[in-house]
Protein backbone atom coordinates (compact mmCIF):
# COMPACT_ATOMS: atom_id res chain seq x y z
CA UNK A 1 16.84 17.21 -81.01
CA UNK A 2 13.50 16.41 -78.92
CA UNK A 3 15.54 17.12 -75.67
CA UNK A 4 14.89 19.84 -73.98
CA UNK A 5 17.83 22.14 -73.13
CA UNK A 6 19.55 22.63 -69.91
CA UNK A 7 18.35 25.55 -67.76
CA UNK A 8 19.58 28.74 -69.46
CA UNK A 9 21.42 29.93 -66.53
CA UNK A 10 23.81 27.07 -66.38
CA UNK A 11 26.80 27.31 -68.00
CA UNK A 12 28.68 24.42 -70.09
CA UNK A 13 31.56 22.83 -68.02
CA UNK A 14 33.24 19.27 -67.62
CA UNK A 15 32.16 17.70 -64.60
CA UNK A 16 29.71 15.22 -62.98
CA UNK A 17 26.05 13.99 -64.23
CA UNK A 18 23.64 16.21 -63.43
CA UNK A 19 19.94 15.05 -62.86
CA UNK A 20 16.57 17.24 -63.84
CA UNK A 21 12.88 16.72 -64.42
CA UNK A 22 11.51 18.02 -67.98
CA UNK A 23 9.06 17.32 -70.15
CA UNK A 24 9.19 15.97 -73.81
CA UNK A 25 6.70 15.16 -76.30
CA UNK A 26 4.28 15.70 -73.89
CA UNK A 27 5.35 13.22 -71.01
CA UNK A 28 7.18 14.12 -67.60
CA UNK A 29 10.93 12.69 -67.63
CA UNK A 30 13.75 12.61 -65.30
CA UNK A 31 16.78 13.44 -68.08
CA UNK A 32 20.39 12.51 -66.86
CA UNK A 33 23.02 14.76 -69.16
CA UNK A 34 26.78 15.72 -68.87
CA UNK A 35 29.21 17.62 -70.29
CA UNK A 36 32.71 16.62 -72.23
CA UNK A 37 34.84 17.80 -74.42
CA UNK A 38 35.00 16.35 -78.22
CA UNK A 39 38.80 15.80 -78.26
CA UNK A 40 40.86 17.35 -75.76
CA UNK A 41 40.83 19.99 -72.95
CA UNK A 42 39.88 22.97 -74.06
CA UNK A 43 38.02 21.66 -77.26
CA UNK A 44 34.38 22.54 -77.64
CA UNK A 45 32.24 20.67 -75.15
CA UNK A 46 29.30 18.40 -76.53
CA UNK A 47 26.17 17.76 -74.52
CA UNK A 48 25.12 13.71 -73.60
CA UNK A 49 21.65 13.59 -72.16
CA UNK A 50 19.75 10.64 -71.56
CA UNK A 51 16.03 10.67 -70.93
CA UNK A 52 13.25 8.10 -69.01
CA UNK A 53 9.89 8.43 -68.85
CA UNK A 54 8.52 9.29 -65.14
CA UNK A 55 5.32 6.75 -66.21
CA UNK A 56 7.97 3.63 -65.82
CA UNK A 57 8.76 4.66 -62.66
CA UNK A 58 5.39 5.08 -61.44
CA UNK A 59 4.03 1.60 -62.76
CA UNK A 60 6.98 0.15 -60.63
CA UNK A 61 6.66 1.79 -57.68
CA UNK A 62 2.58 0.55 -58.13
CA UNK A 63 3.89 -3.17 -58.74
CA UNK A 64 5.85 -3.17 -55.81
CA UNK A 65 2.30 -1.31 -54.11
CA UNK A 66 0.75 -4.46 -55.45
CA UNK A 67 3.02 -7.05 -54.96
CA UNK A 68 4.42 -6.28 -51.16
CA UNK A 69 2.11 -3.77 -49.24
CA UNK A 70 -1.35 -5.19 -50.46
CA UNK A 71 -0.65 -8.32 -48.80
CA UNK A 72 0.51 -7.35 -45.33
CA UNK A 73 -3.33 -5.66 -45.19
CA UNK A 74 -4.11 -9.02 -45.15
CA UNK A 75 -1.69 -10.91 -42.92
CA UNK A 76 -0.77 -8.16 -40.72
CA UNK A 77 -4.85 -8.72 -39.11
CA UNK A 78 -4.29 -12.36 -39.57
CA UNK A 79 -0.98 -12.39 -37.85
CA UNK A 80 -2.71 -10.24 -35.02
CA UNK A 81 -5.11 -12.83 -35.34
CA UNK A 82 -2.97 -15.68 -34.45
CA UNK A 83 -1.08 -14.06 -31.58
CA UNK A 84 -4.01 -12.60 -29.84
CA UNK A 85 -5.36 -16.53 -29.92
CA UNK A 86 -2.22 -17.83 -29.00
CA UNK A 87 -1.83 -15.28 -26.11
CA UNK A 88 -5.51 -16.19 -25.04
CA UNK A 89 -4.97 -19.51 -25.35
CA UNK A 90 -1.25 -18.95 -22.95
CA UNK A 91 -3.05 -17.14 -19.94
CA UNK A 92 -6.33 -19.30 -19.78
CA UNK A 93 -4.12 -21.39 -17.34
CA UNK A 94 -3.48 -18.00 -15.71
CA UNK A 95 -6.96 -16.96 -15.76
CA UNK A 96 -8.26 -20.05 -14.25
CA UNK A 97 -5.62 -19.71 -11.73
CA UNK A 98 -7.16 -15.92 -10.54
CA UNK A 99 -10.49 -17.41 -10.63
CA UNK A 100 -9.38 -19.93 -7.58
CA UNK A 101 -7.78 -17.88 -5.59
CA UNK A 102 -10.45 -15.20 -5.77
CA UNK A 103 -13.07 -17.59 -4.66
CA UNK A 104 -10.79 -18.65 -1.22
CA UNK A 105 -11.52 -17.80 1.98
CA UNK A 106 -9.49 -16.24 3.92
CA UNK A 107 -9.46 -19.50 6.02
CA UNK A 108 -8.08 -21.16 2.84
CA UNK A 109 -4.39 -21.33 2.84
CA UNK A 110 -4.11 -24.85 1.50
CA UNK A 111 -1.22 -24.99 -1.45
CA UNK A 112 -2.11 -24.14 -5.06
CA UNK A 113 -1.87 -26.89 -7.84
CA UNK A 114 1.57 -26.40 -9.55
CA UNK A 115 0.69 -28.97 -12.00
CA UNK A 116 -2.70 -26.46 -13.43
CA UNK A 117 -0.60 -23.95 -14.42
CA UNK A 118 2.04 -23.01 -17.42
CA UNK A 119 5.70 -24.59 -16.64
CA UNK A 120 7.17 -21.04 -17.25
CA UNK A 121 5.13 -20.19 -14.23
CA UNK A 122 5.59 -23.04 -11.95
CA UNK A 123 8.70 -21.68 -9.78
CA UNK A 124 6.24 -18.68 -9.00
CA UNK A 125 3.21 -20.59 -7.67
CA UNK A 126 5.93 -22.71 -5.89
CA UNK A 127 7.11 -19.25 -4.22
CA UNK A 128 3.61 -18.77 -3.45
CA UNK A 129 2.76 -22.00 -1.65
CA UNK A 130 6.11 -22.34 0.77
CA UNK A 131 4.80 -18.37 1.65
CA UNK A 132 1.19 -19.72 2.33
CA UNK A 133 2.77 -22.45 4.04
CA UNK A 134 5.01 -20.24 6.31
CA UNK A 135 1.92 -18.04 6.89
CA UNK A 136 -0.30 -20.86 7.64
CA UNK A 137 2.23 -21.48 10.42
CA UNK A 138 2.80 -18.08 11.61
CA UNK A 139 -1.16 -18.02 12.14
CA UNK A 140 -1.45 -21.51 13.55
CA UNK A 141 1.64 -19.71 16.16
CA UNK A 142 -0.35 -17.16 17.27
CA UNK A 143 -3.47 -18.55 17.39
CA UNK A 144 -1.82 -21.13 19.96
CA UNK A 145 -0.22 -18.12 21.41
CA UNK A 146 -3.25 -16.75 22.20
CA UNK A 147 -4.75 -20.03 23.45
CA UNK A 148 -1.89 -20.04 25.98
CA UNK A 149 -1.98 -16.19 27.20
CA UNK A 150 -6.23 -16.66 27.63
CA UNK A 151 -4.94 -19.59 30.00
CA UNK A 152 -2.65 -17.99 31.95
CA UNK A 153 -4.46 -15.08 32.68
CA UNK A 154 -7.46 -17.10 33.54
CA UNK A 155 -5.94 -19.20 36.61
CA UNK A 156 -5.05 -15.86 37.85
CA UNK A 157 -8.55 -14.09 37.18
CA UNK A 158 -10.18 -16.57 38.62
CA UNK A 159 -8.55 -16.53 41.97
CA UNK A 160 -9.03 -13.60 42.53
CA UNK A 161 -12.95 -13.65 41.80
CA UNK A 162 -13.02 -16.52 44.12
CA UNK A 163 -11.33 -14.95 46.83
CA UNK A 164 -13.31 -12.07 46.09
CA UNK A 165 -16.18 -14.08 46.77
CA UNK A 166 -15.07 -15.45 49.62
CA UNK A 167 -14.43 -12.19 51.18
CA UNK A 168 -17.74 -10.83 50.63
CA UNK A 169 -19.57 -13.84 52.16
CA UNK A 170 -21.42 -13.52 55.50
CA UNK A 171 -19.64 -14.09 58.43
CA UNK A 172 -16.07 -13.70 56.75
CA UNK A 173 -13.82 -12.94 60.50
CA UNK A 174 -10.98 -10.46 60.19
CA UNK A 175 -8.36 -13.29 59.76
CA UNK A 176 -10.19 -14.59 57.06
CA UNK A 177 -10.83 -11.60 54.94
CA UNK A 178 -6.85 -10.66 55.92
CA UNK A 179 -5.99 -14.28 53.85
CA UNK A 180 -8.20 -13.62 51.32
CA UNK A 181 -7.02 -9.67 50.18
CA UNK A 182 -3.46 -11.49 50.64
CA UNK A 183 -4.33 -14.33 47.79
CA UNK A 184 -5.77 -11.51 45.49
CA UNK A 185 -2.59 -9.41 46.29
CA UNK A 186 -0.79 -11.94 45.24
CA UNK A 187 -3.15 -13.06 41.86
CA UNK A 188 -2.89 -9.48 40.94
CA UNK A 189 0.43 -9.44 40.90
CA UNK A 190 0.77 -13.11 38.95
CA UNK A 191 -1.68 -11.61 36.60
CA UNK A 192 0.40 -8.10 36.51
CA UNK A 193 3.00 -9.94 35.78
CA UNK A 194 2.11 -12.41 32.62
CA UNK A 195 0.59 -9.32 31.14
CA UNK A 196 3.83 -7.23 31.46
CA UNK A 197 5.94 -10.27 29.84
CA UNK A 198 3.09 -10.88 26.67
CA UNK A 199 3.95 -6.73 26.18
CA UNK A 200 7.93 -7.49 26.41
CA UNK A 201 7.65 -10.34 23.87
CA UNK A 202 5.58 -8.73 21.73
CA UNK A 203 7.52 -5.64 21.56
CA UNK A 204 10.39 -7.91 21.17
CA UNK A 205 8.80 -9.33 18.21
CA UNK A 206 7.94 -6.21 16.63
CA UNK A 207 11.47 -4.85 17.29
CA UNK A 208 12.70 -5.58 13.73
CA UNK A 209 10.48 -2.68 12.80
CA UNK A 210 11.77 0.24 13.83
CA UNK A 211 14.59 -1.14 16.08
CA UNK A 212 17.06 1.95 16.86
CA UNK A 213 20.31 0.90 18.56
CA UNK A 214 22.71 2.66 19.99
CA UNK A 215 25.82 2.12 22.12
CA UNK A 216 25.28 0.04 24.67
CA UNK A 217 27.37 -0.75 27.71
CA UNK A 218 26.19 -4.23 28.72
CA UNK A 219 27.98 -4.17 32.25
CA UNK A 220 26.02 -1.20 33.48
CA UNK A 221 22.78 -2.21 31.96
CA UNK A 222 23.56 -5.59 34.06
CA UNK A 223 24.10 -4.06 36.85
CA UNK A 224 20.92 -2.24 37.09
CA UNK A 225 19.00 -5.43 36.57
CA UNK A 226 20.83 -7.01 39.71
CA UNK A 227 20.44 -3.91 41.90
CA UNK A 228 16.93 -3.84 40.84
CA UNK A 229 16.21 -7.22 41.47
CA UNK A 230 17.74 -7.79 44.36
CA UNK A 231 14.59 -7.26 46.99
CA UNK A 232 12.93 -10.02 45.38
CA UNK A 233 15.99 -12.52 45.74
CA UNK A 234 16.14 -11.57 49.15
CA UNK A 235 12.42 -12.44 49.84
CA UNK A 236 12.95 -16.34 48.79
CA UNK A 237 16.94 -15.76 50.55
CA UNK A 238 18.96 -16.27 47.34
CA UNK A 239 22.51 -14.41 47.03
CA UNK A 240 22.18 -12.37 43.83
CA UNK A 241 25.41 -10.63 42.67
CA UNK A 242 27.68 -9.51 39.88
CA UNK A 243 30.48 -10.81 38.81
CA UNK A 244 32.70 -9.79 35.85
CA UNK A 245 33.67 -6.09 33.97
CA UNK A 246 33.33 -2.84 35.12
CA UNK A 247 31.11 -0.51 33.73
CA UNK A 248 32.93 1.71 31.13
CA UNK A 249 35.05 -1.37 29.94
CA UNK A 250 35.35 -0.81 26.36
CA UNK A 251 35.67 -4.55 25.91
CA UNK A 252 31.61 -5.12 26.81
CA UNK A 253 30.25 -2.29 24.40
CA UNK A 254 28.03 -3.35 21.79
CA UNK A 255 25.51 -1.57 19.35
CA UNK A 256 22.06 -2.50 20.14
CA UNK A 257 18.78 -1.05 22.00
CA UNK A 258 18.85 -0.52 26.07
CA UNK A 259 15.36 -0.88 26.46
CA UNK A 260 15.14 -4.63 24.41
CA UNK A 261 18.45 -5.83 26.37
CA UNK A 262 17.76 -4.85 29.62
CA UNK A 263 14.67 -6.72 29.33
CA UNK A 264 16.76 -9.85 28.06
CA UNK A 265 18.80 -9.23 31.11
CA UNK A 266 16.15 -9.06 33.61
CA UNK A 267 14.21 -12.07 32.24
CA UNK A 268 17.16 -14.00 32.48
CA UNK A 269 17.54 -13.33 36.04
CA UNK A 270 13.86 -13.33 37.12
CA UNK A 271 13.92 -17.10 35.56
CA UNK A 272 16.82 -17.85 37.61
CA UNK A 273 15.07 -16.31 40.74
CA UNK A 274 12.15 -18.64 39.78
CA UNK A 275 13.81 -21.44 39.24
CA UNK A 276 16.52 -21.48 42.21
CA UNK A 277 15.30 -22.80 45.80
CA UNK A 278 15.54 -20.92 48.88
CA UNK A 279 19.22 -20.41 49.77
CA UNK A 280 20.24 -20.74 46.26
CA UNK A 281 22.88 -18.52 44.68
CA UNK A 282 22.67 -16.81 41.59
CA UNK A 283 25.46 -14.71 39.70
CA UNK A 284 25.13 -12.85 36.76
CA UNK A 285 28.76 -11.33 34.88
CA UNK A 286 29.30 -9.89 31.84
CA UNK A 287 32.68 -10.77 30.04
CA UNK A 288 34.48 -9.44 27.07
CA UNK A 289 35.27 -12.54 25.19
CA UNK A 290 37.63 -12.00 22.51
CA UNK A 291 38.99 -15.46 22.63
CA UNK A 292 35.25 -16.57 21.13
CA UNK A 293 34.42 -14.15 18.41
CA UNK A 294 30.93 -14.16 16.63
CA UNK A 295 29.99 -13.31 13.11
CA UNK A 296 30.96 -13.77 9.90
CA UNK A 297 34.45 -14.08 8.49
CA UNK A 298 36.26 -10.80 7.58
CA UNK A 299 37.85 -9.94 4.31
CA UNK A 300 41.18 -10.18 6.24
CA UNK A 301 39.92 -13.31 7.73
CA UNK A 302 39.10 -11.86 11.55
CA UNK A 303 35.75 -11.79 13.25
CA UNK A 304 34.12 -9.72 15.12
CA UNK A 305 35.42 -9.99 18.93
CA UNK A 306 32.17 -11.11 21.48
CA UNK A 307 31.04 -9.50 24.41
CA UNK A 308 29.89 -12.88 27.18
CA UNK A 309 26.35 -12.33 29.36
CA UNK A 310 25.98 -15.56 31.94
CA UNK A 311 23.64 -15.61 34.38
CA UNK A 312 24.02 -18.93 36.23
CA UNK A 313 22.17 -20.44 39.34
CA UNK A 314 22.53 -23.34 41.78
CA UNK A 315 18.70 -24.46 40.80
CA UNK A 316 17.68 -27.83 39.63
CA UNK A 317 18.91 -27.48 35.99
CA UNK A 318 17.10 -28.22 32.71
CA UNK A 319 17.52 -31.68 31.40
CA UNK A 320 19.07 -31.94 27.55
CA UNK A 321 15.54 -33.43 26.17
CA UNK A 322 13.89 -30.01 27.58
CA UNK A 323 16.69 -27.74 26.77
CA UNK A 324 15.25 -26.89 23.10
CA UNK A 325 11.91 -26.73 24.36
CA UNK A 326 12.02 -24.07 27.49
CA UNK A 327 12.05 -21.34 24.25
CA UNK A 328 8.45 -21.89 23.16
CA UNK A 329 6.07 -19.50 24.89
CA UNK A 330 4.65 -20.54 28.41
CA UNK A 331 6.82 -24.85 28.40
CA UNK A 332 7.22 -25.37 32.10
CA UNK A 333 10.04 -27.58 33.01
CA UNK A 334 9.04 -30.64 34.27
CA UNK A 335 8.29 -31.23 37.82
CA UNK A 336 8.88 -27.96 38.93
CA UNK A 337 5.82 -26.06 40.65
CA UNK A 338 7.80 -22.83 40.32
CA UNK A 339 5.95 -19.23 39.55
CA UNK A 340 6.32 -17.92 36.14
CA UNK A 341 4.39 -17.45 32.93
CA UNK A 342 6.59 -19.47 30.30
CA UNK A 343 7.60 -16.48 28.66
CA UNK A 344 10.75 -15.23 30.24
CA UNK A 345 13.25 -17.53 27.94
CA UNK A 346 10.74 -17.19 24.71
CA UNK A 347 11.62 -13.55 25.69
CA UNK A 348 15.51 -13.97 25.73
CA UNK A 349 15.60 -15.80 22.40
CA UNK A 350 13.45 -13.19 20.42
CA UNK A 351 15.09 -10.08 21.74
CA UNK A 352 18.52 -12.33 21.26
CA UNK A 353 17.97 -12.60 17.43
CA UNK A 354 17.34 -9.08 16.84
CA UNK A 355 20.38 -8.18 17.78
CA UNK A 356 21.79 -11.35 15.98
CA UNK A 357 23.32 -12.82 19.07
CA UNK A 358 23.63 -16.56 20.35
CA UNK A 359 21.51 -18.23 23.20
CA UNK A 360 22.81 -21.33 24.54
CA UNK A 361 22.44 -22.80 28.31
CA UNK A 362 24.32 -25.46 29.88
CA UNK A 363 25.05 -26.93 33.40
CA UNK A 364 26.55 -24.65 35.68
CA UNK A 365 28.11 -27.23 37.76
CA UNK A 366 28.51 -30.62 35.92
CA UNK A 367 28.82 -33.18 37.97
CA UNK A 368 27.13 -31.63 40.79
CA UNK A 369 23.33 -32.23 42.40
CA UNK A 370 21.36 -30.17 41.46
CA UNK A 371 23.84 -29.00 38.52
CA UNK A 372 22.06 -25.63 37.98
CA UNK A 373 21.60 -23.35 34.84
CA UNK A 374 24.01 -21.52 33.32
CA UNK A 375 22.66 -19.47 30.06
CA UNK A 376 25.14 -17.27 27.98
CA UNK A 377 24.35 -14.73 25.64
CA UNK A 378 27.53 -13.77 22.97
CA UNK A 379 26.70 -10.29 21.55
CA UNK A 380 28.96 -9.05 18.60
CA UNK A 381 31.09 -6.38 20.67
CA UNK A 382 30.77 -2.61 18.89
């Protein structure tokens, strides 16, 4: 009869074990009793309580203290330890790495050593070094860009200084100094004129920037080139004309930019002015060209009809060993003392890939001498 009693205010009934805290003899205990009846429903009910000390309970919870926690104080740092080392240890390569490329120059665009570094992260130096390599290119371009433009503009400059020169001297006659402000007339213009096609080709360059198209009608854009070109073809007594769809033919719309293709347009036909001798004839048309489409495949297996720009000449032609090479800023063809920067066809190409379209030239007569040029330009229609 050392248990203590239930509380007071509970009253005996059947039903599940209930759970308290209590004391007895002086120690806390957790007592587990229940109700049941001593023979059968109804009967009087007898009281089963069983009793543990809270002091067991305690001294297990403290093994388990001692046993599981106490030693994670220690191999939790130690573990920390170890990773922190390994970690170290995994970046060093890393580190070293850093190090390098922080003491390049900007000069310095030689390839990093894929073998120096962690395999995880070889793919990623590999990345870096084809993008130094493509840079190291892109600067070796433009530095013998550059080289090129500071020669063209200096055969120019210079004639004019000496004809400057000459004009100023003593004793110049009227006839003289007449020949002389001719040649610089005509330097100036030379000079007016590379400097006018390095701005086209580097706007053209730039044009994947901020390049806003629009519909385009490329018969009418064409057309203005020819009308505006015209005096000039009659100066060296070359037939210039048009020759293909009307302006407002749906068939030769396309989505692009008017400034950047009229530009294509009239390079193409200044280079054929250029190139084609004195009596020469020279035709440019513009052709919807549905039979040739351009562009990927369709999901219902059609692509995307082509809209045809030829401008062809009766000059000397290009031979098939130059006909790659006329693209790179300021080639010359071979043998030919004609006027022109280089540019004009470096131009065409540039101005042709932002607008994803196709540049290819061929013969315009085969067969014939000379054959003459005939360069096409397939736009995707719109």
């Amino acid at each position: 009869h050392d248990f203590p009693a239930p509380p007071a205010t509970e009253k005996p009934a059947e039903g599940p074990v209930h759970l308290r805290d209590d004391e007895m003899r002086g120690l806390d205990v957790r007592i587990a009793y229940l109700w049941v009846a001593l023979d059968q429903p109804g009967s009087p009910l007898a009281l089963v309580q069983v009793a543990e000390t809270r002091e067991k309970r305690s001294v297990l919870a403290a093994e388990i203290i001692k046993g599981v926690m106490l030693p994670q104080f220690v191999i939790l740092p130690l573990a920390v330890l170890l990773v922190w080392l390994a970690l170290a240890r995994g970046i060093q390569p890393l580190k070293s790495l850093e190090v390098r490329i922080r003491a390049r120059t900007s000069e310095d665009l030689s390839p990093l050593d894929e073998k120096a570094v962690p395999l995880e992260v070889a793919p990623l130096v590999s990345s870096v070094n084809d993008l130094l390599n493509r840079l190291k290119d892109s600067i070796a371009t433009q530095k013998r860009f550059l080289a090129d433009a500071a020669h063209q503009l200096k055969t120019p400059l210079a004639g004019l200084r000496m004809q400057a020169d000459l004009a100023q001297r003593e004793g110049t006659s009227t006839a003289e100094l007449k020949r002389s402000l001719q040649q610089i007339g005509r330097s100036s213009v030379r000079a007016t004129h590379t400097v006018n096609q390095l701005l086209a080709l580097a706007r053209a360059e730039n044009g994947s920037v901020s390049l806003s198209l629009q519909l385009c009608d490329l018969a009418r854009l064409t057309m203005d080139v020819v009308r505006d070109s015209v005096p000039r073809a009659l100066e060296k007594r070359i037939d210039l004309g048009y020759d293909g769809a009307d302006p407002g033919n749906p068939g030769v719309q396309l989505n692009g930019n008017p400034t950047l293709i009229k530009e294509l347009v009239r390079n193409l036909v200044d280079n054929a002015i250029n190139y084609t001798p004195s009596g020469g004839i020279i035709t440019a048309r513009v052709l919807a060209d549905a039979e040739n489409p351009i562009g990927p495949i369709s999901p219902i297996g059609r692509a995307s009809p082509s809209v045809l720009l030829q401008v062809e000449d009766t000059g000397p032609g290009i031979p098939d060993a130059e006909r790659v090479l006329v693209f790179q800023p300021f080639y010359r063809a071979l043998g030919n003392e004609a006027d022109g920067s280089g540019l004009g066809l470096s131009i065409v190409q540039e101005i042709a890939r932002q607008h994803s379209a196709e540049v290819t030239l061929e013969d315009a007569h085969p067969g014939s001498t000379p054959p003459g040029t005939r360069m096409n330009v397939r736009f995707s229609a719109a």
